[in-house]
Protein backbone atom coordinates (compact mmCIF):
# COMPACT_ATOMS: atom_id res chain seq x y z
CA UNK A 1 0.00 0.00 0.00
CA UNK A 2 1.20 3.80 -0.27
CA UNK A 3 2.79 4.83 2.78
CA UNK A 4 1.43 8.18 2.15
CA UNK A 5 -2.02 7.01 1.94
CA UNK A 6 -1.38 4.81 5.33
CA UNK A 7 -0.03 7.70 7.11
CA UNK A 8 -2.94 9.50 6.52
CA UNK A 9 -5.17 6.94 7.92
CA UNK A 10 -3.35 6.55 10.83
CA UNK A 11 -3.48 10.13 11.32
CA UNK A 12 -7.25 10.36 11.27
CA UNK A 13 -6.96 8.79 14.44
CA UNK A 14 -10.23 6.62 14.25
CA UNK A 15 -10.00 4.08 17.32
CA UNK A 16 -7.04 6.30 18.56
CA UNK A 17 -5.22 4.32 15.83
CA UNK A 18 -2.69 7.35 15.73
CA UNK A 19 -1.75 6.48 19.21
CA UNK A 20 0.13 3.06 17.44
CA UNK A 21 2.05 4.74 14.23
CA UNK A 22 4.98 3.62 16.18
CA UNK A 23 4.03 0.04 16.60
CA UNK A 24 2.61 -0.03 12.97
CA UNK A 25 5.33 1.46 11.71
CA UNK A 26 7.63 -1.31 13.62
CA UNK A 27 5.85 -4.03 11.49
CA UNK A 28 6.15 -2.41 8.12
CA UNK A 29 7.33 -4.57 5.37
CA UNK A 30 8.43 -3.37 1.91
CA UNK A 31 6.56 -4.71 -0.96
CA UNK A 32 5.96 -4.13 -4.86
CA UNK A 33 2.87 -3.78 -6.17
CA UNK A 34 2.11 -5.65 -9.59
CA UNK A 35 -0.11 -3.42 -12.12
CA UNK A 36 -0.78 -3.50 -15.60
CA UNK A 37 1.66 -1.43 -17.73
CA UNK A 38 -1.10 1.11 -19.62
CA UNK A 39 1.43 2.87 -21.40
CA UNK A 40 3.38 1.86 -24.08
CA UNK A 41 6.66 2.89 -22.92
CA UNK A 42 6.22 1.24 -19.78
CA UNK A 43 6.27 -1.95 -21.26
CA UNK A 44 9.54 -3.96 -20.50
CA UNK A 45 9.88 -7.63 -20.30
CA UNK A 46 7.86 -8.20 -17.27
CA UNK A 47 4.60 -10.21 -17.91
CA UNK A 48 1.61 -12.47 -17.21
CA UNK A 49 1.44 -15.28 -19.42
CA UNK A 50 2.11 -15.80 -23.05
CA UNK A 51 5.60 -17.28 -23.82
CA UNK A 52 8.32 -17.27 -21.05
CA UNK A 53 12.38 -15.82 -22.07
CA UNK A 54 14.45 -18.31 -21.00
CA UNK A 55 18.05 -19.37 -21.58
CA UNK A 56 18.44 -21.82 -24.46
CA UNK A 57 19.58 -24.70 -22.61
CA UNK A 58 16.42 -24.30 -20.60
CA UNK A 59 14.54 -27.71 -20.07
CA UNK A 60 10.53 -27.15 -19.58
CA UNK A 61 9.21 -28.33 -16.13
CA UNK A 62 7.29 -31.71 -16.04
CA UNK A 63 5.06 -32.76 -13.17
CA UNK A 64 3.26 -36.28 -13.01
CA UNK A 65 0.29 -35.22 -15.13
CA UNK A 66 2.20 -32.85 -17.86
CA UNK A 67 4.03 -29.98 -18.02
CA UNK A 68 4.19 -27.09 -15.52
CA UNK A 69 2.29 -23.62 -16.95
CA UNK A 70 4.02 -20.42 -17.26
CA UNK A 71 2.16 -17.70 -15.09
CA UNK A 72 4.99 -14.74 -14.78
CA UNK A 73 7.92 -13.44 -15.54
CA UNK A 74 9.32 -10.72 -13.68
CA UNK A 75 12.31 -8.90 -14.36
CA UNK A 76 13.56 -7.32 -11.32
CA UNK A 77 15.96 -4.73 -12.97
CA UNK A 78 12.77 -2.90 -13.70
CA UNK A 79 11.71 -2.90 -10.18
CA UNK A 80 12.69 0.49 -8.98
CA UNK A 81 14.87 1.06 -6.02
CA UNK A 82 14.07 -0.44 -3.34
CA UNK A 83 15.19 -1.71 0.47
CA UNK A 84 14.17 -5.30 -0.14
CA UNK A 85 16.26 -8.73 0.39
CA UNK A 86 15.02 -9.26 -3.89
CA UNK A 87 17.69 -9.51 -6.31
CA UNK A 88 18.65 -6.23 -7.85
CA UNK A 89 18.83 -7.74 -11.59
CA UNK A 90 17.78 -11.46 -13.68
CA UNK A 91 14.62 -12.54 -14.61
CA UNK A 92 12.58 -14.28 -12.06
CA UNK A 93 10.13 -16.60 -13.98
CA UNK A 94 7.46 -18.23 -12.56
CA UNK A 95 5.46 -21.84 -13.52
CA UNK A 96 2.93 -23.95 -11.62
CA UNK A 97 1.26 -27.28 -11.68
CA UNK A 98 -1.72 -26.04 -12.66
CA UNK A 99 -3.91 -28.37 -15.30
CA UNK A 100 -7.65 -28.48 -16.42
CA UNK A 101 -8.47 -31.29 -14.40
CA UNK A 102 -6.90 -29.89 -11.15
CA UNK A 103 -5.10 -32.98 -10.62
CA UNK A 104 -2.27 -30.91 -8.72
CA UNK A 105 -2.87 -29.10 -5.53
CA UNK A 106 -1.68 -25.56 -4.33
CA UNK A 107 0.05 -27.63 -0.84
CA UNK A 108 1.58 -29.78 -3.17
CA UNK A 109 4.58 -30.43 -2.74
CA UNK A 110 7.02 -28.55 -6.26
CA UNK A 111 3.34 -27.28 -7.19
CA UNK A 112 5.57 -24.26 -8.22
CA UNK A 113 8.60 -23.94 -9.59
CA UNK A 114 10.78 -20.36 -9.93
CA UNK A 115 13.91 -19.73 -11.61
CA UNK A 116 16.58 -16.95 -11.83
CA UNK A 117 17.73 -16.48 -14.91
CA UNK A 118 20.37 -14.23 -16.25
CA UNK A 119 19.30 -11.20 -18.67
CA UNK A 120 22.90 -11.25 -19.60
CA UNK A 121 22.12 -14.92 -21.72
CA UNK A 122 20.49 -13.58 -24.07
CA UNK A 123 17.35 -14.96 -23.11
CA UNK A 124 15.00 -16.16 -25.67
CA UNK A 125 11.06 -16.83 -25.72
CA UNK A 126 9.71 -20.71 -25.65
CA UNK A 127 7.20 -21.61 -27.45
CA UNK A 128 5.62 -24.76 -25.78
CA UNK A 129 2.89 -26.31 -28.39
CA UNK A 130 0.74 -27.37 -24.84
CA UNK A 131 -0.20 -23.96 -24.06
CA UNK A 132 -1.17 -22.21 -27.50
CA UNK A 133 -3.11 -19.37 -25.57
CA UNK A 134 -0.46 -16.50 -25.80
CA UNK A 135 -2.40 -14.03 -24.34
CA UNK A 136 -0.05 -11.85 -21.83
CA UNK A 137 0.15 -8.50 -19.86
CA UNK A 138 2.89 -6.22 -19.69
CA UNK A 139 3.28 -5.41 -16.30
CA UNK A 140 5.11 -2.71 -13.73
CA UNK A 141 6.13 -2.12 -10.67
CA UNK A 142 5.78 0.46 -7.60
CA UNK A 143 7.69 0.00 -4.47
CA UNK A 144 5.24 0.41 -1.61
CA UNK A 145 5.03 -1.00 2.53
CA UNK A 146 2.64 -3.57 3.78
CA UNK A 147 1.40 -4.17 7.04
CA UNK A 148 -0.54 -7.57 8.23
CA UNK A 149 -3.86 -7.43 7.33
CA UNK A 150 -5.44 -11.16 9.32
CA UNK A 151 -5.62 -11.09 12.99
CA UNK A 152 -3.22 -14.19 13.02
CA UNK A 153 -0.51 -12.47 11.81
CA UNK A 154 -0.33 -10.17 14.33
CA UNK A 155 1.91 -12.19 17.09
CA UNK A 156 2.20 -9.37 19.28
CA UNK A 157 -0.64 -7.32 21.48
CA UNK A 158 0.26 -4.00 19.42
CA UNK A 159 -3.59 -2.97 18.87
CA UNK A 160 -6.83 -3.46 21.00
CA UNK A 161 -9.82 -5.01 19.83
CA UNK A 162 -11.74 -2.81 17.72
CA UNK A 163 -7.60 -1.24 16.38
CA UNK A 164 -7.16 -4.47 14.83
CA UNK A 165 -10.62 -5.22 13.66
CA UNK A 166 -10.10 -1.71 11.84
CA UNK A 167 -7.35 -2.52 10.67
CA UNK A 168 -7.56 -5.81 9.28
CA UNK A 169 -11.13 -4.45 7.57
CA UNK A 170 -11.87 -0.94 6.52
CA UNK A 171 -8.16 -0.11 6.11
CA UNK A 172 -7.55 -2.84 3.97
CA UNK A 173 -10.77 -1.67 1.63
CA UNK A 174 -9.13 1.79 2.47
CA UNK A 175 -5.88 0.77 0.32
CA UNK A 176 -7.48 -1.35 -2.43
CA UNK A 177 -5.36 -4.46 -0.47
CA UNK A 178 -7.91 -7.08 -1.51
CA UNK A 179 -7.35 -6.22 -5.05
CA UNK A 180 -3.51 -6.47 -5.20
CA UNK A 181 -1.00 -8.65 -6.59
CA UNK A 182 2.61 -7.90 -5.01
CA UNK A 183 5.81 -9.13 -4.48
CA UNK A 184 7.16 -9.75 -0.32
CA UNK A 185 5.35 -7.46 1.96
CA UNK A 186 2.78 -10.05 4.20
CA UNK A 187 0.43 -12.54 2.49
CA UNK A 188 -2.99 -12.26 2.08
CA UNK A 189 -5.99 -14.52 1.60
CA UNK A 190 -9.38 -15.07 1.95
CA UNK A 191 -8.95 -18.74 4.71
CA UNK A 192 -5.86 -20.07 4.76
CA UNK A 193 -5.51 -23.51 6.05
CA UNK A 194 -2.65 -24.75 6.35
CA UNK A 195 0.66 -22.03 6.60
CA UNK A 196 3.32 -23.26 5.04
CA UNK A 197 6.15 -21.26 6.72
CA UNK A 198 7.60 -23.72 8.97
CA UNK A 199 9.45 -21.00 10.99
CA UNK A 200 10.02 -17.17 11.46
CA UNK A 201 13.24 -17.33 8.37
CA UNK A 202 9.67 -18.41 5.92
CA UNK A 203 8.83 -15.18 4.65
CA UNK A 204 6.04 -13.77 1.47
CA UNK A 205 7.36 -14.12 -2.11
CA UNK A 206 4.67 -13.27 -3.93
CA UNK A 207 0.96 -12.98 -3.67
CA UNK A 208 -1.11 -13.15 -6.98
CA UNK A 209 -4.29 -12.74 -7.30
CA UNK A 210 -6.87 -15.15 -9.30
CA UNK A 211 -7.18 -14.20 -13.05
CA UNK A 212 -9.66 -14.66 -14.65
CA UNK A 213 -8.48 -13.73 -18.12
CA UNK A 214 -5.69 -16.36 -17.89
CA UNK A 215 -8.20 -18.87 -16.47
CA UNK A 216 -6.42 -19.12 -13.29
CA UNK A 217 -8.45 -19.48 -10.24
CA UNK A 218 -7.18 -20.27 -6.77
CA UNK A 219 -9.29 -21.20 -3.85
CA UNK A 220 -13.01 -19.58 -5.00
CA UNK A 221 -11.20 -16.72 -6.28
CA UNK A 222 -8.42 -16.10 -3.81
CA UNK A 223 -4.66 -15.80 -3.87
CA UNK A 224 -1.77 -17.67 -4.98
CA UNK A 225 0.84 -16.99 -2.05
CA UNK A 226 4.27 -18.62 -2.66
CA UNK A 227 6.80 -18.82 0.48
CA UNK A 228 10.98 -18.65 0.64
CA UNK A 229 13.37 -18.88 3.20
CA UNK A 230 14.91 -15.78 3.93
CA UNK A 231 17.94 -17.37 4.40
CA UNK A 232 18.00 -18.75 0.90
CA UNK A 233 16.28 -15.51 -1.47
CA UNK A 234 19.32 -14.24 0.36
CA UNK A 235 21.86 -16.16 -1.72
CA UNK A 236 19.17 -16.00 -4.75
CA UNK A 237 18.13 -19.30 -4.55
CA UNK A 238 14.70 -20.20 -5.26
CA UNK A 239 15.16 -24.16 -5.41
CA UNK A 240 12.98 -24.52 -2.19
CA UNK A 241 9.62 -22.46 -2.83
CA UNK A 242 6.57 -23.26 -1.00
CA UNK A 243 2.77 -22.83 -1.82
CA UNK A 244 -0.34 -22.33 -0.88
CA UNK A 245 -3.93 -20.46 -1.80
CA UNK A 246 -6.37 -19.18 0.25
């Protein structure tokens, strides 16, 4: 969400909210928002669907029931600056197990796969004959901050009662937060059953948002929330990427 647009919130002190900027402020995370590019020289390489750029050594994903779909590619040179733990350049590129019959769930284990690829490969789009929908959307970036927005994920007794009902409600209406896809920042959902972090170094990838364009729907219309250790999107490695949609 914009931090300007938070601030102000806070500062219209319903529920004495203004009373907690500090706390809220302590539980900021950064994030980047995911829009549609609607201008022609914002479009980069950064996308929803159609064919992925990959190196060309690259060797197309295969679960048990077929191949993996391409959902996004995002190339994070085009994200601009921002204090985040993401790689500064490479193209992050995004597939799941996702097929018409739904034979693959979101806890799956592998149900998606990301990769890091190198710009500098001269990357090259792949045209895989199982998907010939090549419908895509340019996409762009804007760094913003995220705060928790389900009761659960508030672990400490920062707000009272009606604060976090606020908060967790009419702020998140407030900011357009149900309506967002985004990159880190906290993960949101509709129910979420199981939580795949298994400890406090699990942290928010990415949380998409069901498309219904690219027929993608998770969970009765929810989000797509994929999971990393800390420790490893610190050495860039995205072998170990957890799922879930709620």
């Amino acid at each position: 969400m914009d931090i300007n647009r938070l601030e102000e919130i806070i500062k219209e002190g319903k529920y004495d909210l203004h009373k907690k900027e500090d706390y809220l402020k302590s539980i900021m995370l950064p994030a980047i928002q995911i829009t549609q590019a609607n201008v022609f020289d914002q479009k980069g390489l950064s996308k929803y669907g159609g064919d992925p750029d990959v190196p060309k050594n690259f060797k197309w994903p295969k679960h048990q029931y077929g191949d993996y779909r391409f959902i996004a590619q995002f190339n994070l040179s085009e994200i601009p600056t921002a204090n985040t733990l993401l790689p500064k350049k490479g193209m992050l590129s995004i597939f799941i197990a996702y097929d018409d019959e739904n034979n693959m769930s979101w806890t799956d284990k592998d149900y998606a796969k990301v990769f890091l690829f190198d710009i500098d490969e001269n990357l090259e789009p792949y045209n895989n004959p199982n998907f010939p929908d090549k419908y895509f959307l340019d996409v762009v970036f804007k760094p913003e901050v995220d705060i928790p927005f389900k009761p659960e994920l508030y672990k400490e007794k920062g707000l009272n009662k009606r604060q976090l009902a606020y908060v967790c409600d009419k702020v998140s209406d407030q900011t357009d937060k149900r309506y967002k896809s985004y990159l880190l920042g906290y993960p949101f959902y509709n129910v979420l059953n199981e939580d795949p972090r298994e400890s406090d170094d699990w942290i928010s990838l990415l949380t998409l948002r069901s498309n219904s364009g690219f027929g993608l729907n998770w969970n009765n219309r929810g989000f797509l929330m994929l999971f990393i250790e800390k420790s490893r999107l610190e050495k860039c490695d995205f072998s170990n990427v957890k799922s879930n949609a709620g």
